[in-house]
N, C-alpha and C. Protein backbone atom coordinates (compact mmCIF):
# COMPACT_ATOMS: atom_id res chain seq x y z
N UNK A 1 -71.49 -135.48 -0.18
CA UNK A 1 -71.11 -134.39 -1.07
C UNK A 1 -69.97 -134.86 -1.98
N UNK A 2 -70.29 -134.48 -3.02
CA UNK A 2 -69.69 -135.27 -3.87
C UNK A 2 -67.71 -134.15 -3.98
N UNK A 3 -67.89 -133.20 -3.79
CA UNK A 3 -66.69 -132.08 -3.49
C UNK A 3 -65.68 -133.38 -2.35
N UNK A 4 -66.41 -133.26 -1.39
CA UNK A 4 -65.74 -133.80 0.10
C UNK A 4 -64.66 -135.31 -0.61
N UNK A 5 -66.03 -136.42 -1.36
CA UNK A 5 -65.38 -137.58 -2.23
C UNK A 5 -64.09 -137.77 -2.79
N UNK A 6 -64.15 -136.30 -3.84
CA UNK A 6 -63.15 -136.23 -4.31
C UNK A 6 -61.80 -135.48 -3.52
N UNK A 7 -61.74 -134.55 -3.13
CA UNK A 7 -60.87 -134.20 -1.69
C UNK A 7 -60.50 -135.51 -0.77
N UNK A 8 -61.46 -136.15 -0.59
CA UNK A 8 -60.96 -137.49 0.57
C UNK A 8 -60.23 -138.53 -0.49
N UNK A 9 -60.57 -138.73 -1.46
CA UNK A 9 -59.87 -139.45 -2.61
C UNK A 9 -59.81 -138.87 -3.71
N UNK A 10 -59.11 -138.52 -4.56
CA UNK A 10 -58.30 -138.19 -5.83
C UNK A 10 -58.69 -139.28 -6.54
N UNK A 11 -58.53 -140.17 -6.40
CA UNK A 11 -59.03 -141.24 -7.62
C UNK A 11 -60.03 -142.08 -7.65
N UNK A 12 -60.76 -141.39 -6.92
CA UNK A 12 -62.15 -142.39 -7.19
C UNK A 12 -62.86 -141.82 -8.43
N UNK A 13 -62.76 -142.34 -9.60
CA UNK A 13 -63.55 -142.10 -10.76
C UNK A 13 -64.60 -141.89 -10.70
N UNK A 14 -65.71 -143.03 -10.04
CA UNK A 14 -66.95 -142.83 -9.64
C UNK A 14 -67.36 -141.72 -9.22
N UNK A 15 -66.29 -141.08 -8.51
CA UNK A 15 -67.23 -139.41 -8.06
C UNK A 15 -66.59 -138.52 -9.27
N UNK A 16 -65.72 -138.29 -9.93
CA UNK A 16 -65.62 -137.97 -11.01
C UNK A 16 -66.68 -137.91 -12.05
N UNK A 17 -67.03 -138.84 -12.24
CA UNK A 17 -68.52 -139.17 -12.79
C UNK A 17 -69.24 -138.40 -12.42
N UNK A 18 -69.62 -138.46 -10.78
CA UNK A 18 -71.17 -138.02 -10.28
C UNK A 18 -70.55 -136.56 -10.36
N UNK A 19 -69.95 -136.10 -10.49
CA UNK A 19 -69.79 -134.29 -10.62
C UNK A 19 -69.98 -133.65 -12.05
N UNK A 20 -69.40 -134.85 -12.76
CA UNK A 20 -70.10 -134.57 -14.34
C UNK A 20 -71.63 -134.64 -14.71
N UNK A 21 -72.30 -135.43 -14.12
CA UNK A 21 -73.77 -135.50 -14.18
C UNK A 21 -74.32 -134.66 -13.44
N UNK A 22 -73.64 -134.26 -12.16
CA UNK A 22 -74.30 -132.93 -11.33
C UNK A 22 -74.05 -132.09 -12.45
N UNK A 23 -72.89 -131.52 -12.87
CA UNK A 23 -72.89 -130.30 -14.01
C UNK A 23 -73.93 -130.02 -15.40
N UNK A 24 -74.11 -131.38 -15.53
CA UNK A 24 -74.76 -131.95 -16.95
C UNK A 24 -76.00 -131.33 -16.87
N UNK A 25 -76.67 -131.81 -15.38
CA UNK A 25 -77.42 -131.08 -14.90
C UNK A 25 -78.30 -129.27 -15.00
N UNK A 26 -77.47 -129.09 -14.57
CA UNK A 26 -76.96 -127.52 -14.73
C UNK A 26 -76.75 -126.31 -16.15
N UNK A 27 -76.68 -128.04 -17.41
CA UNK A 27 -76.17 -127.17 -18.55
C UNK A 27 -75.03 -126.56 -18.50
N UNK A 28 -73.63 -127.12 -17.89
CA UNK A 28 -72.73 -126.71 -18.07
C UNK A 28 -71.61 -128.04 -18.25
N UNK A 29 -72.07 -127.81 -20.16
CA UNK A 29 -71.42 -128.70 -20.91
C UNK A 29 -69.76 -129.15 -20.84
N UNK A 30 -69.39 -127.99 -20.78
CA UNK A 30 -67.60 -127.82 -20.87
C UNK A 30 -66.88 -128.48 -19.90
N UNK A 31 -67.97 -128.37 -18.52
CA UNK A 31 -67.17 -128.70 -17.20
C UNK A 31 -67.65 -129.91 -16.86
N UNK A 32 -68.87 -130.45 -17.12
CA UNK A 32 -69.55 -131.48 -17.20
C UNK A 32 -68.49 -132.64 -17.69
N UNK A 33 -68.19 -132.30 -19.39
CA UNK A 33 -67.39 -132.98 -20.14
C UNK A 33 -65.77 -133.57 -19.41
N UNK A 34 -65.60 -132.02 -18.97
CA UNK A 34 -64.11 -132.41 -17.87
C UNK A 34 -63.94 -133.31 -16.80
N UNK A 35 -65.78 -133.19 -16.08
CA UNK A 35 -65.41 -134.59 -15.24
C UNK A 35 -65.58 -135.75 -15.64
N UNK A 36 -66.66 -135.68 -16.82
CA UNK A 36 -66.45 -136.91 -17.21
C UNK A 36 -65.22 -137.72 -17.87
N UNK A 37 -64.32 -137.26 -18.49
CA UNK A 37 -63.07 -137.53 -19.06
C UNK A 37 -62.09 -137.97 -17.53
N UNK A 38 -62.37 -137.03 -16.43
CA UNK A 38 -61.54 -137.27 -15.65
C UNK A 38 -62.25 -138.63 -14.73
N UNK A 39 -63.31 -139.05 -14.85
CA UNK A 39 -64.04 -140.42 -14.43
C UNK A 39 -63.53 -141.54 -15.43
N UNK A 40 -63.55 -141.18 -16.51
CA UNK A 40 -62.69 -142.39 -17.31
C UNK A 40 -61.56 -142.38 -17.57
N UNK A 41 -60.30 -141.12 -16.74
CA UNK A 41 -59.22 -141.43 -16.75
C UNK A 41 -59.13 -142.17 -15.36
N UNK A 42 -59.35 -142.09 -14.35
CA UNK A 42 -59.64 -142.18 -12.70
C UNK A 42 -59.85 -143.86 -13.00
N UNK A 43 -60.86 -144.18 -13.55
CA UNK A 43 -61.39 -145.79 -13.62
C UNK A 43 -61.43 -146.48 -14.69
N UNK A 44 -60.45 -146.71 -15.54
CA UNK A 44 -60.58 -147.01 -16.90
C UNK A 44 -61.24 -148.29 -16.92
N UNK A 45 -61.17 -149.30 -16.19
CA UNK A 45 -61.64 -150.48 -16.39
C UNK A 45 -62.56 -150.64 -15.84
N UNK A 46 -63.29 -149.87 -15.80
CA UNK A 46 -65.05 -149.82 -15.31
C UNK A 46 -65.96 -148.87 -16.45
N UNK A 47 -66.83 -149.70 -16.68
CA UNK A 47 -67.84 -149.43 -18.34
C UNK A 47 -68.72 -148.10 -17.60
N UNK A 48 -69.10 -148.08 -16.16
CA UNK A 48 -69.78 -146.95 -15.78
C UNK A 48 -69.50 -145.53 -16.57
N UNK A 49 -68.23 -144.49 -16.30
CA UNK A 49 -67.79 -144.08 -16.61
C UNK A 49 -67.64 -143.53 -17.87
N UNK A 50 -67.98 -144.83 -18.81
CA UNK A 50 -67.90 -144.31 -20.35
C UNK A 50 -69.10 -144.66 -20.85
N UNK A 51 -70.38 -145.30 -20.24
CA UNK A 51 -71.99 -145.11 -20.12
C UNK A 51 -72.01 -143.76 -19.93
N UNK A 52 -71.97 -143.26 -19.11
CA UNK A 52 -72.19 -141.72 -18.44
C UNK A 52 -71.66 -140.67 -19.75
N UNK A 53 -70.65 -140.60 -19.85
CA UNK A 53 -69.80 -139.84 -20.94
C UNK A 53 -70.38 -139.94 -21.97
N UNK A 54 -70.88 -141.54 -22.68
CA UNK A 54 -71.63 -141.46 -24.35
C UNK A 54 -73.03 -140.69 -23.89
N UNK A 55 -73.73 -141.27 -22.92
CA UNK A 55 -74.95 -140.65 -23.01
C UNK A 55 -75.00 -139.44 -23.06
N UNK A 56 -73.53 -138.71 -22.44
CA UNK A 56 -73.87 -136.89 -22.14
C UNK A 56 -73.79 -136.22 -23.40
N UNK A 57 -72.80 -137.18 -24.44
CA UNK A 57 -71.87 -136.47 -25.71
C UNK A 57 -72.86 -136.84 -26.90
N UNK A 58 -73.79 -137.84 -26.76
CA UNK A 58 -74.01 -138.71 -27.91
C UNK A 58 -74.82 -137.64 -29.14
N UNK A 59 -75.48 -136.63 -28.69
CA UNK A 59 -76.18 -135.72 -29.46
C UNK A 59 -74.97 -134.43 -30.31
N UNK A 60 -74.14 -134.19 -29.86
CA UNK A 60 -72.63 -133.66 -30.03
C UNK A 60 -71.80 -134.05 -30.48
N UNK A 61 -71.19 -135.36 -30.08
CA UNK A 61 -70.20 -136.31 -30.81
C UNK A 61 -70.43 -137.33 -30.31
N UNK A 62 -71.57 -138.07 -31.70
CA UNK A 62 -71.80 -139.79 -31.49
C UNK A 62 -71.04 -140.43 -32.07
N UNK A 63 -69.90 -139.69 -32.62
CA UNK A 63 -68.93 -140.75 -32.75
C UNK A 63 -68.16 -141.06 -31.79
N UNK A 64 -67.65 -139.70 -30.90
CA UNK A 64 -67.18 -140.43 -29.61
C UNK A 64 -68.37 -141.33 -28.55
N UNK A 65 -69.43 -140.93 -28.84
CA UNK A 65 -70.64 -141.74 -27.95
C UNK A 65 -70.46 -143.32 -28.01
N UNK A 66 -70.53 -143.39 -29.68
CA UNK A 66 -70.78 -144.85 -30.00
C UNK A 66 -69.16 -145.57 -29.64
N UNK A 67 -68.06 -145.00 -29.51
CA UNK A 67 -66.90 -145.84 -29.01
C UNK A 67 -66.70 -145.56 -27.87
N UNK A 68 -67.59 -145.17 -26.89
CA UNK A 68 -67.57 -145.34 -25.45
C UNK A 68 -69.18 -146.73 -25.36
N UNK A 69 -69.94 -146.47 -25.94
CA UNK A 69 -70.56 -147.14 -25.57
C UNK A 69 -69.88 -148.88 -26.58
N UNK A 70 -69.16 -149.10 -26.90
CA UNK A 70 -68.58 -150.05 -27.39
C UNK A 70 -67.56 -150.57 -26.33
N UNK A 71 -66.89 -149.95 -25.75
CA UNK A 71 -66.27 -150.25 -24.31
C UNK A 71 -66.96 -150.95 -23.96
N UNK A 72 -68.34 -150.10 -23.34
CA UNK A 72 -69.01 -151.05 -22.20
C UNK A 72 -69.33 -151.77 -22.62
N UNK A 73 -70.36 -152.01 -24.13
CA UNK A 73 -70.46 -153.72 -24.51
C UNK A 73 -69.25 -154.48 -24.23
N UNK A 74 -67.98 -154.06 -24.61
CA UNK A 74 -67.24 -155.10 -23.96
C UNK A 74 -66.92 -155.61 -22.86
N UNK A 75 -66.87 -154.21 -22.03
CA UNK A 75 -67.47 -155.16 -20.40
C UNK A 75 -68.54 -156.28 -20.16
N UNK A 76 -69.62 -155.55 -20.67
CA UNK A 76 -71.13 -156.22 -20.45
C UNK A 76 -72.05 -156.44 -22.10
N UNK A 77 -71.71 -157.31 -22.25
CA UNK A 77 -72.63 -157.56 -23.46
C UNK A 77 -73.67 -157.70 -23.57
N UNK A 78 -73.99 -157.90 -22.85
CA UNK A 78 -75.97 -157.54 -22.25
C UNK A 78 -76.53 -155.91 -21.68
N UNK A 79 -75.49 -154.85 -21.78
CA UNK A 79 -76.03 -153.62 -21.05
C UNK A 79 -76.81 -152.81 -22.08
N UNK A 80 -78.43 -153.18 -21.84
CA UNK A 80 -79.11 -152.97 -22.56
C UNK A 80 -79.26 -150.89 -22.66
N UNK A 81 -79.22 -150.47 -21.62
CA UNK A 81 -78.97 -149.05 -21.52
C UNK A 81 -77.30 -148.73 -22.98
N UNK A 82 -76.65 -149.38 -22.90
CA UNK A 82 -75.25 -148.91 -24.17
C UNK A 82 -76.46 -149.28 -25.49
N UNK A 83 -76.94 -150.67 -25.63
CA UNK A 83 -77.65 -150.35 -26.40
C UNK A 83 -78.40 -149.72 -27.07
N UNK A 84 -79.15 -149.11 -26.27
CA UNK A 84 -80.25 -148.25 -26.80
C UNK A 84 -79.65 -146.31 -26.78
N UNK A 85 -78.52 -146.41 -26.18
CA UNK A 85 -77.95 -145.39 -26.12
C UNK A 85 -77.19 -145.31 -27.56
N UNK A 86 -76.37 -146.31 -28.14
CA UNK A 86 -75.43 -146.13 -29.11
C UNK A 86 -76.74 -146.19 -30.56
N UNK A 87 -77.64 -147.07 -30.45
CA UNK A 87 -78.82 -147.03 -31.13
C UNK A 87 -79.49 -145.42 -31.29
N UNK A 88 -79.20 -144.58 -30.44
CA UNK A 88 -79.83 -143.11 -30.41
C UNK A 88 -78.61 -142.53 -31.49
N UNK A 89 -77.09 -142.96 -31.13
CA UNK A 89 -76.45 -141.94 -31.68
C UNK A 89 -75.94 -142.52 -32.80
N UNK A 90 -76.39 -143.76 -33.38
CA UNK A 90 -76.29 -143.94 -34.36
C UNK A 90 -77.44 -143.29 -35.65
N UNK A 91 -78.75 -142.82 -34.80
CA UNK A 91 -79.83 -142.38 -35.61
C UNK A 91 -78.98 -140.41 -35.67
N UNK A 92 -78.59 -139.90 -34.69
CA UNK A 92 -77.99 -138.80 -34.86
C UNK A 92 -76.83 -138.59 -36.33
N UNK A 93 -76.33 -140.01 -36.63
CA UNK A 93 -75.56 -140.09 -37.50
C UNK A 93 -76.17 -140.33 -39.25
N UNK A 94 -77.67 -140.30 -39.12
CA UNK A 94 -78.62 -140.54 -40.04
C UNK A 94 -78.23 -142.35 -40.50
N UNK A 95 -78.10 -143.01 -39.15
CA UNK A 95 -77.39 -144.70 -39.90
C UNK A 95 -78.56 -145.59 -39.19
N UNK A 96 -79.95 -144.83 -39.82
CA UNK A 96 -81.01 -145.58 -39.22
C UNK A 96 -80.88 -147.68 -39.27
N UNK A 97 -80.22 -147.96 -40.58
CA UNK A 97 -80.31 -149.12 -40.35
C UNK A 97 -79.34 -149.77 -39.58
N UNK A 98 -78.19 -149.07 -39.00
CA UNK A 98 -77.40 -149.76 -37.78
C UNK A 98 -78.38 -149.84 -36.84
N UNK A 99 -78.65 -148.77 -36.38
CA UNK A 99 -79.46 -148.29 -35.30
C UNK A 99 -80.88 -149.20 -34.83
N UNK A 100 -81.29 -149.54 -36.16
CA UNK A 100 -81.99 -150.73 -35.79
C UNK A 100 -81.92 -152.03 -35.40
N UNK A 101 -80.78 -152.23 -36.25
CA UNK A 101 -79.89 -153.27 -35.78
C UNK A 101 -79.57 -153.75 -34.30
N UNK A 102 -79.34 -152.74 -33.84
CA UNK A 102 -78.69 -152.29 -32.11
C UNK A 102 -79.80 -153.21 -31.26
């Protein structure tokens, strides 16, 4: 249970995360958003965290999408999922030819 996670640890980001995607779930954007912010305050130096966050925001704000998913390329320059994710919210931005690029 992801409740218990965070109660037994305060800073594990990772479950921070998984409570934002449980919410995301649910359609409850606002609170969703809160854990996710609080997963990438919790673990800053882990690209998970701000994967999770662009993918939830990227239709809403792909501008914050595309500089989370720019993080994680810098973790992983091969994470083909940031790719094709920042590639979506660059087409949200009508910047089809970045997007192809991607």
């Amino acid at each position: 249970d992801v409740e218990k996670l965070i109660a037994g640890d305060p800073g594990c980001g990772i479950a921070y995360t998984m409570k934002g995607r449980l919410l995301a779930r649910q359609q409850k954007f606002e609170e969703a958003l809160h854990f996710f912010n609080l997963g990438v305050m919790k673990y800053p130096n882990s690209p998970w965290p701000f994967l999770y966050r662009g993918l939830f925001v990227r239709q809403r704000y792909p501008y914050d999408a595309i500089q989370d998913f720019r993080f994680v390329l810098g973790c992983d320059p091969k994470s083909i999922p940031a790719y094709l994710a920042r590639a979506d919210a660059l087409f949200v931005l009508h910047e089809q030819d970045s997007a192809i690029q991607d």
